[in-house]
Protein backbone atom coordinates (compact mmCIF):
# COMPACT_ATOMS: atom_id res chain seq x y z
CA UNK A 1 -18.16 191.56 211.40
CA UNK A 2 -16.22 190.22 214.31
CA UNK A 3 -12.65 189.92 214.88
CA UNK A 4 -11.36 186.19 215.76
CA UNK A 5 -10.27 185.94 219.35
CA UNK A 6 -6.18 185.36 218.54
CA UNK A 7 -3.34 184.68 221.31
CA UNK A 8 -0.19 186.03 221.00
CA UNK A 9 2.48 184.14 222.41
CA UNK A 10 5.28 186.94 222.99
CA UNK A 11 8.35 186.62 224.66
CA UNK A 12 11.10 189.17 224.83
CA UNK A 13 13.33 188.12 227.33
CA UNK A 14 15.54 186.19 225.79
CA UNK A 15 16.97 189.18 224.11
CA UNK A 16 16.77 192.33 226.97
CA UNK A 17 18.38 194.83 224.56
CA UNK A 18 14.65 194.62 222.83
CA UNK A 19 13.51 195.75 225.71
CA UNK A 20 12.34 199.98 225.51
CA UNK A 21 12.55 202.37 227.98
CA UNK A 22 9.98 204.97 226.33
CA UNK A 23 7.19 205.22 225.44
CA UNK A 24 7.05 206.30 221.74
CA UNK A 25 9.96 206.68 219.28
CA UNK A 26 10.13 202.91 218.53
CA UNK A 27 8.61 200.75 215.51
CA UNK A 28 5.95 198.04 216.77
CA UNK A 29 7.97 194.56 217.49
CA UNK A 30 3.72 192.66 216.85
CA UNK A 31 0.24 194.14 215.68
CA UNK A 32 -2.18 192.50 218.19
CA UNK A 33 -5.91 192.66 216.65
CA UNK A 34 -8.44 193.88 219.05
CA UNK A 35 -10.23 192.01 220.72
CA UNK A 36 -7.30 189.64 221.59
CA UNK A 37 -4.92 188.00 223.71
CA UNK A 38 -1.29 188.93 224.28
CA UNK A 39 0.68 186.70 226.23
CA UNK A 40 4.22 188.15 227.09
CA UNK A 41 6.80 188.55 229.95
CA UNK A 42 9.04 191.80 230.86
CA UNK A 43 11.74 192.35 233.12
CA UNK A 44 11.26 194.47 236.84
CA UNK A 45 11.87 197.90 237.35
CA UNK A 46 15.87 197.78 237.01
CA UNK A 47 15.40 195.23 233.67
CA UNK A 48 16.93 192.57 236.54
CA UNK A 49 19.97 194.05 237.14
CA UNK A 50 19.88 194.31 240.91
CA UNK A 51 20.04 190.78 241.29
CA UNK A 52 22.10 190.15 244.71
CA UNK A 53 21.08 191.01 248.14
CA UNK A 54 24.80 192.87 248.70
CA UNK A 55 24.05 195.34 245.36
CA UNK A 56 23.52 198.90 246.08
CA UNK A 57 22.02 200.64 243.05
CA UNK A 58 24.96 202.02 242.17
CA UNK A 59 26.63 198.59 241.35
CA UNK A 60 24.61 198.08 238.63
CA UNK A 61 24.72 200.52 235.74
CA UNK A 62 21.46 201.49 235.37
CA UNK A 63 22.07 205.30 234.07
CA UNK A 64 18.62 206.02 234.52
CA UNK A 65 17.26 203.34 232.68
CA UNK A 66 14.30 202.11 234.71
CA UNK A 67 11.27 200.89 233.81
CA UNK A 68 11.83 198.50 230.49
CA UNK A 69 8.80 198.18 228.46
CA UNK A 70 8.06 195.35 226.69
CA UNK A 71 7.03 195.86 223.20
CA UNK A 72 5.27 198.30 221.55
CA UNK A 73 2.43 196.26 220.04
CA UNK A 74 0.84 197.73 217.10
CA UNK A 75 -2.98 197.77 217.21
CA UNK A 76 -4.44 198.51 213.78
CA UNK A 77 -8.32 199.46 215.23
CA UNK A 78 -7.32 201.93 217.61
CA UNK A 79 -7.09 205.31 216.94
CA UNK A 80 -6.25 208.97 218.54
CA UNK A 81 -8.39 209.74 221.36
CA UNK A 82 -9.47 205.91 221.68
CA UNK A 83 -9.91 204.20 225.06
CA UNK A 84 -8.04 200.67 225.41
CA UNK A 85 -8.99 198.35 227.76
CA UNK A 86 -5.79 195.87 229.03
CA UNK A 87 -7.23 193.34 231.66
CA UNK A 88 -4.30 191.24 233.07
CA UNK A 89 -5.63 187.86 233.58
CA UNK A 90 -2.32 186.86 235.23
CA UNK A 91 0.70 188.39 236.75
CA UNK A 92 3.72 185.84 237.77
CA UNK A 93 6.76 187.48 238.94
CA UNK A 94 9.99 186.22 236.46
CA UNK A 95 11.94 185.83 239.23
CA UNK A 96 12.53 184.31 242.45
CA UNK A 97 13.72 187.57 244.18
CA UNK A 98 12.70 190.99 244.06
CA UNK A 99 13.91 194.34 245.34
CA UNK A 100 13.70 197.84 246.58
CA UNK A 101 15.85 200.62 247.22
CA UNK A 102 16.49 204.26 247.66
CA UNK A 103 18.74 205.88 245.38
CA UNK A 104 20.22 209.32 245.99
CA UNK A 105 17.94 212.15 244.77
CA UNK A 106 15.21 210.28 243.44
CA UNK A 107 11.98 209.09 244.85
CA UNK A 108 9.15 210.27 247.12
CA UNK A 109 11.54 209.84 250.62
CA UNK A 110 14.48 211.94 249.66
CA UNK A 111 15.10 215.63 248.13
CA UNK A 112 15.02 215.98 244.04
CA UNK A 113 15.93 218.17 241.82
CA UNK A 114 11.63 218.77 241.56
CA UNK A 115 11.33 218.81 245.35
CA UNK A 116 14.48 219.88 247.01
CA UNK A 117 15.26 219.76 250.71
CA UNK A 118 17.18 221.16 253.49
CA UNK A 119 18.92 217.65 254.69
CA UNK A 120 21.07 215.27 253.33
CA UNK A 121 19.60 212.48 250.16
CA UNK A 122 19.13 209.14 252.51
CA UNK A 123 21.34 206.26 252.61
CA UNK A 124 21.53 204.62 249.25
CA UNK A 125 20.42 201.04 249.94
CA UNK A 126 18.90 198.07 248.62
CA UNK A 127 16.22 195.52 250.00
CA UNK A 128 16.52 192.20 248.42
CA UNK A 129 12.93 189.69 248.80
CA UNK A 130 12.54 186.33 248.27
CA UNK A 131 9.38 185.01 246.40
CA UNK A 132 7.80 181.40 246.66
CA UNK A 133 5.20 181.39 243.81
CA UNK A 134 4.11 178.15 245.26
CA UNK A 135 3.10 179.23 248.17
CA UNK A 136 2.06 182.48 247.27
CA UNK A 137 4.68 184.28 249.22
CA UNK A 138 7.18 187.59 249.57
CA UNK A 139 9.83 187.20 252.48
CA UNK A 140 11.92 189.73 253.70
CA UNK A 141 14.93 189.26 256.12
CA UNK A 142 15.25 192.53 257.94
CA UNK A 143 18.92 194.12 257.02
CA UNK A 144 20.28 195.07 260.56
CA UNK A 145 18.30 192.13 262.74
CA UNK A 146 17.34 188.81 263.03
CA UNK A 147 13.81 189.51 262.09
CA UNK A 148 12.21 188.06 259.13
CA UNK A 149 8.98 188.69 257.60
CA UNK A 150 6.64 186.92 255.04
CA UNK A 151 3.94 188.82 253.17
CA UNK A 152 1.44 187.92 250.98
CA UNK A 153 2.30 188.10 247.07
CA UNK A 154 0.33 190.33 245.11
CA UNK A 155 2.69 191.31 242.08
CA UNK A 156 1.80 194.12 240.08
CA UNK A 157 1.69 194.91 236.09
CA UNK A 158 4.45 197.09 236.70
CA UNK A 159 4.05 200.32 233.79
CA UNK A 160 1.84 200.43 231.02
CA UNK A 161 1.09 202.83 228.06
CA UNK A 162 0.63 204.24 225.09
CA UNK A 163 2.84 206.65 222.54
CA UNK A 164 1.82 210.05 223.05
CA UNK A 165 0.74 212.11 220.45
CA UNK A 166 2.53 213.82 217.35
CA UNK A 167 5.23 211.59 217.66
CA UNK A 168 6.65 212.43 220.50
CA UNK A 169 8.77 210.17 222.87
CA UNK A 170 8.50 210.08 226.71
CA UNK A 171 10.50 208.26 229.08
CA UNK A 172 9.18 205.37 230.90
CA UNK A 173 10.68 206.37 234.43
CA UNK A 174 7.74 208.65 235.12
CA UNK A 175 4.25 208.69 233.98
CA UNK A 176 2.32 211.13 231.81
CA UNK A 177 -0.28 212.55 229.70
């Protein structure tokens, strides 16, 4: 017997406090049958708080809350041990900006508590992009010149997974098992 093809139209950011930051430890918000379509939105890596090209991280209190997670979505056929397959038909940024930064002690460029170093963390800073759906775009504006760059948009799916075994709860900041 097959199970119906059924779209899920999901959409949790009116409310961002339903928004998860872990994988695990949280009661399903949907059960999405397999095989089917979920249709849903999430916020970027700092759950939009960087939202001004003058922020520095530490503006905005993110207390190591990175990552949201949108969800979890129960799925009654899988099992321990199962494979899932997510194909993204479409990713469209939520909003018109986007940004990166370096934060103090955390990230591949500066020392951590996992990979300390001899010199000082680098500047804390904050690149802020503009993005033109329309045309497909990312542009950044350099921060200490005139220079201005556009880039082709290719947004990605940001993290995904699933709740580890036994119960257990993992953060979403890193990946895992």
């Amino acid at each position: 017997m097959s199970v119906p093809h059924i779209d899920y139209p999901v959409d949790f950011d009116q409310d961002p406090g339903l928004l998860t930051f872990t994988f695990g430890g949280k009661d399903a918000v949907a059960e999405v049958p397999a095989p089917g379509t979920l249709s849903t939105s999430t916020l970027d890596a700092f759950a939009g708080r960087l939202n001004r090209p003058d922020m520095l991280p530490s503006d905005a209190d993110l207390q190591g809350y990175l990552n949201p997670q949108t969800g979890p979505f129960f799925i009654p056929q899988a099992h321990p041990g199962d494979t899932l397959a997510v194909h993204f038909k479409s990713i469209v940024p939520h909003f018109d900006f986007g940004v990166s930064t370096l934060i103090h002690f955390f990230g591949a460029l500066t020392s951590t508590p996992q990979t300390p170093t001899l010199q000082d963390p680098l500047p804390e800073r904050l690149w802020y992009y503009g993005i033109d759906t329309a045309k497909g775009t990312v542009t950044l504006n350099a921060k200490e010149s005139a220079h201005s760059f556009d880039f082709a948009l290719d947004p990605m799916h940001g993290t995904v997974g699933v709740a580890p075994a036994k119960n257990e709860v993992h953060s979403s900041l890193t990946p895992g098992a």
